[in-house]
C-alpha atoms as a PDB file:
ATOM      1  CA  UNK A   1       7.775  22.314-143.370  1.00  0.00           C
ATOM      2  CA  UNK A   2      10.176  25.271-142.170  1.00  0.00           C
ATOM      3  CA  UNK A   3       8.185  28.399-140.697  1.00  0.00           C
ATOM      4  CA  UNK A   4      10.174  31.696-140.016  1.00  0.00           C
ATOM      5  CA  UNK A   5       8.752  34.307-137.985  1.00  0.00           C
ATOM      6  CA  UNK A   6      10.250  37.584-137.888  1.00  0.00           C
ATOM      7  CA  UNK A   7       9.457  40.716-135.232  1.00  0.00           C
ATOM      8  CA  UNK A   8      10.950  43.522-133.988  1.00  0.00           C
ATOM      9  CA  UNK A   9       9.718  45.943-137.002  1.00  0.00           C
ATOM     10  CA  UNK A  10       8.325  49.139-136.449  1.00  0.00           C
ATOM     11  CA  UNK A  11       9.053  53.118-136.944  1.00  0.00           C
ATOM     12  CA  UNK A  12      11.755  55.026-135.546  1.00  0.00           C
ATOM     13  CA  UNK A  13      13.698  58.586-136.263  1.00  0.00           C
ATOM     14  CA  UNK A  14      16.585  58.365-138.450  1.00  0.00           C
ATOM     15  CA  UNK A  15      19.523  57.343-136.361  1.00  0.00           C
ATOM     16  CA  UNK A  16      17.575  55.423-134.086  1.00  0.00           C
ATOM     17  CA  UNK A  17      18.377  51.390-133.675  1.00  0.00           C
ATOM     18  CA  UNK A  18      15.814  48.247-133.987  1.00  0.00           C
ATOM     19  CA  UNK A  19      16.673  44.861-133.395  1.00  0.00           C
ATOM     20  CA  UNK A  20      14.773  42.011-135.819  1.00  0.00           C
ATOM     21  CA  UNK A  21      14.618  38.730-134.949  1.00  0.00           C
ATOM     22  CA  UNK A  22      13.605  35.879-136.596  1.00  0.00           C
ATOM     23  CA  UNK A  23      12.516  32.548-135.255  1.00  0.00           C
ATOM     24  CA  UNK A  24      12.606  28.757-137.282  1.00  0.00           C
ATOM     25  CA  UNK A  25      10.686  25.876-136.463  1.00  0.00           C
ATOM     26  CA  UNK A  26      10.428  22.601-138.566  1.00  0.00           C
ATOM     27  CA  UNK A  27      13.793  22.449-139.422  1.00  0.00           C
ATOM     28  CA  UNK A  28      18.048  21.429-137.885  1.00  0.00           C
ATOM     29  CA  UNK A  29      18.232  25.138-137.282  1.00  0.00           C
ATOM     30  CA  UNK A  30      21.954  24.681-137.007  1.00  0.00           C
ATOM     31  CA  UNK A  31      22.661  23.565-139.926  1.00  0.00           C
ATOM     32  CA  UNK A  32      21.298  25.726-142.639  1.00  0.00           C
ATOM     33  CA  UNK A  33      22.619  29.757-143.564  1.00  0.00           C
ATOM     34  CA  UNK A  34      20.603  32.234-142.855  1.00  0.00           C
ATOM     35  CA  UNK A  35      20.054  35.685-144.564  1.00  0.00           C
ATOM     36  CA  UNK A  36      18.114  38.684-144.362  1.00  0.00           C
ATOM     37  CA  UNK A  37      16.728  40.576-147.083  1.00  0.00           C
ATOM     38  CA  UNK A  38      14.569  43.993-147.555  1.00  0.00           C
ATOM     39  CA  UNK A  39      11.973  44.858-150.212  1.00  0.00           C
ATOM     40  CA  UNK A  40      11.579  49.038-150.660  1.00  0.00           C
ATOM     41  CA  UNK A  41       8.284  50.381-152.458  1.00  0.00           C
ATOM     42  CA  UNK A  42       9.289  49.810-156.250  1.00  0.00           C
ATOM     43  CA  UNK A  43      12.254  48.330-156.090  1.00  0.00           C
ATOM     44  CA  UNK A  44      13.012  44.857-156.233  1.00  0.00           C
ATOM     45  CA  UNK A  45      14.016  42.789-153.130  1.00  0.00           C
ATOM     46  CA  UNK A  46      17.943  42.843-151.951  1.00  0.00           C
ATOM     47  CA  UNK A  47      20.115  41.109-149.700  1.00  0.00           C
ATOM     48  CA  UNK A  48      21.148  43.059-146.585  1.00  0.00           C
ATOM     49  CA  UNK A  49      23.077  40.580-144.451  1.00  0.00           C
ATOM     50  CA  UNK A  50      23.502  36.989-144.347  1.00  0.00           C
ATOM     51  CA  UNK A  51      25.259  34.397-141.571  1.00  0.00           C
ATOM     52  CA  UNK A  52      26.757  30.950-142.556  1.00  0.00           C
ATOM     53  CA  UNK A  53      25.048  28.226-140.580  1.00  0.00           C
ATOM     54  CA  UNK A  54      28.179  27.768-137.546  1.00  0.00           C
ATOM     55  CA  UNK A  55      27.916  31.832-137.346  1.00  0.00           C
ATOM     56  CA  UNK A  56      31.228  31.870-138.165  1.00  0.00           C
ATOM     57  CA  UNK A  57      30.903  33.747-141.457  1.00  0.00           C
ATOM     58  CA  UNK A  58      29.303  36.709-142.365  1.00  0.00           C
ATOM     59  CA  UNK A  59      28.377  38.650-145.538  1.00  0.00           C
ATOM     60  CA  UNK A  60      26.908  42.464-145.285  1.00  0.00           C
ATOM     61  CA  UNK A  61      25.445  44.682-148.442  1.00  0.00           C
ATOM     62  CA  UNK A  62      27.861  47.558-148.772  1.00  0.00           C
ATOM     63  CA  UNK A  63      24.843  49.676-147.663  1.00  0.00           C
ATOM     64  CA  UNK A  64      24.527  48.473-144.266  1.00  0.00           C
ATOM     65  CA  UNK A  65      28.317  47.527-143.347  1.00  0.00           C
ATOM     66  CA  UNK A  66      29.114  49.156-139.891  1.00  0.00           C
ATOM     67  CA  UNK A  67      25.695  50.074-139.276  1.00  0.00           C
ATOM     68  CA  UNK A  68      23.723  46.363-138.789  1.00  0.00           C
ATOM     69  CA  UNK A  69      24.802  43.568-137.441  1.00  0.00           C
ATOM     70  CA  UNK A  70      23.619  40.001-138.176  1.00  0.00           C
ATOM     71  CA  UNK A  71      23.649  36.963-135.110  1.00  0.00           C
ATOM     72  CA  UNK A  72      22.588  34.024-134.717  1.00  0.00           C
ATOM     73  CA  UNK A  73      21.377  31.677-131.246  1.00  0.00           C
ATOM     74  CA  UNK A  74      21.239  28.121-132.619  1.00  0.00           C
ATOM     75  CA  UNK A  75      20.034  27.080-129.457  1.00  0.00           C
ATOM     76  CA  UNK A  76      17.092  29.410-129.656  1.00  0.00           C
ATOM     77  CA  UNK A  77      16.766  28.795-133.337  1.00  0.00           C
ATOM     78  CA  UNK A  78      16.768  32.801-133.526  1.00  0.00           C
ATOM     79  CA  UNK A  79      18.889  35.328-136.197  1.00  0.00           C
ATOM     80  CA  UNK A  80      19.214  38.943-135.491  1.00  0.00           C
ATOM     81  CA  UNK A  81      19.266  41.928-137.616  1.00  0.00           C
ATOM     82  CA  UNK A  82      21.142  44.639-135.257  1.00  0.00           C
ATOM     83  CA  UNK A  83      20.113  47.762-137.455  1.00  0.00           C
ATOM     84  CA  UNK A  84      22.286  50.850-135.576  1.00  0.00           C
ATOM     85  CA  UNK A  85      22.352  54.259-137.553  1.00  0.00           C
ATOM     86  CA  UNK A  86      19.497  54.426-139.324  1.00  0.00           C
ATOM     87  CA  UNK A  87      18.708  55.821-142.478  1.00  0.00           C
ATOM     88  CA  UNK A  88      15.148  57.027-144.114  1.00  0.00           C
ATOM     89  CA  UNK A  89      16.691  55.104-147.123  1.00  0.00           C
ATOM     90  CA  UNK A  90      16.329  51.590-144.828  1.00  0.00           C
ATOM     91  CA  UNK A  91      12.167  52.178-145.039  1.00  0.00           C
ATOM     92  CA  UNK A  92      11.847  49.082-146.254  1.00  0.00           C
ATOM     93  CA  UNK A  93       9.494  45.408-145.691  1.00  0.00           C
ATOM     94  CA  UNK A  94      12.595  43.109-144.083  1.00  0.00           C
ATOM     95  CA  UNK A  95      12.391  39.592-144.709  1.00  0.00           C
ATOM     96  CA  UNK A  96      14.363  36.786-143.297  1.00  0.00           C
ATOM     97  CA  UNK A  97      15.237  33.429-145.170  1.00  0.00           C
ATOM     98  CA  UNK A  98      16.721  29.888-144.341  1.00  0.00           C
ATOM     99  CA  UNK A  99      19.193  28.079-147.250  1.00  0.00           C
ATOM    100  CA  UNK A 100      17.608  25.240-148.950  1.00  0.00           C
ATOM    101  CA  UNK A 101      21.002  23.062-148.218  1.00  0.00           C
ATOM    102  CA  UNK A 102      22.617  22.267-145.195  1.00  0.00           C
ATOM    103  CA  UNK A 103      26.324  22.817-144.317  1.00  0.00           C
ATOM    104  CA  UNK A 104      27.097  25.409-146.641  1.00  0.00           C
ATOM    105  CA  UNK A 105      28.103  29.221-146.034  1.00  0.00           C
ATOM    106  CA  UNK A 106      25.761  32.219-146.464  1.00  0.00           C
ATOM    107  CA  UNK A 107      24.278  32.658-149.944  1.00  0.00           C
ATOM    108  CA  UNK A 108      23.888  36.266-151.020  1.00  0.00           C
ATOM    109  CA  UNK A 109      21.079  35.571-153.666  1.00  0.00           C
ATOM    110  CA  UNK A 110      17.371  34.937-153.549  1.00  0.00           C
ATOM    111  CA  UNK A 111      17.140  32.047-154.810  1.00  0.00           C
ATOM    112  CA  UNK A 112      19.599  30.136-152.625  1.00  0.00           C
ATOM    113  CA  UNK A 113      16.795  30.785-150.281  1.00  0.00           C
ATOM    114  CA  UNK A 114      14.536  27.965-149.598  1.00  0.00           C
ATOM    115  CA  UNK A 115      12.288  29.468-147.329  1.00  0.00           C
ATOM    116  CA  UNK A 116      10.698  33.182-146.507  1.00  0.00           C
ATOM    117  CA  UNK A 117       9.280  34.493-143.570  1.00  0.00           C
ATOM    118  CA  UNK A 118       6.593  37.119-144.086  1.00  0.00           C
ATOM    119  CA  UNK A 119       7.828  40.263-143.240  1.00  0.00           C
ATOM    120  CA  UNK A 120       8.147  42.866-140.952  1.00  0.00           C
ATOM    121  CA  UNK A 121       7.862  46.591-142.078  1.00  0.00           C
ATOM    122  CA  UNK A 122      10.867  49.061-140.692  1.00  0.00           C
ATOM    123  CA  UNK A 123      10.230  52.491-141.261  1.00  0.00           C
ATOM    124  CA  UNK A 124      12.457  55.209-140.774  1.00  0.00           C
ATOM    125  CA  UNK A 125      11.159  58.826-140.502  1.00  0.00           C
ATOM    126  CA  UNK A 126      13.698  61.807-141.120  1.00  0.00           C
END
């Protein structure tokens, strides 16, 4: 059984910076994409940025490009979110997700997503 657990939410001014991070257990870390995705109040959930399981390859929502940054420490089993510039339009529950297959490159869906972490709220005051 894979468990993600994400930190590194919280509230901050618009144009302020938070890092997530989220940690994997149960699971070849190292093999498997990872991606992050946010939820807003009544709207449905999105991808925001997503990392291919060598790191090598990256995929950012058009929203976020420039601004956030997504990592990855295989060794630490750990993915960032690097979230520079930010916007009240970010306010949002951020989630981060592990591909159900191994070996392939960063999935920009939901349901290429095996596994969910549970959330950390950002919230971004103007």
């Amino acid at each position: 059984q894979v468990q993600l657990v994400e930190s590194g939410g919280g509230l901050v001014q618009a144009g302020g910076s938070l890092r997530l991070s989220c940690t994997a257990s149960g699971r070849t870390f190292s093999r498997y994409a990872m991606g992050w995705f946010r939820q807003a109040p009544g709207k449905e959930r999105e991808v925001v940025a997503a990392i291919s399981y060598s790191g090598s390859n990256t995929y950012y929502a058009d929203s976020v490009k420039v601004r956030f940054t997504i990592s990855r420490d295989n060794a630490k089993k750990t993915v960032y979110l690097q979230m520079n510039s930010l916007k009240p339009e970010d306010t949002a529950v951020y989630y981060c997700a592990v591909r159900g297959v191994p070996w392939v490159e960063a999935g920009t869906t939901e349901n290429e997503y095996a596994y969910w972490g549970q959330g950390t709220q950002v919230t971004v005051s103007s």
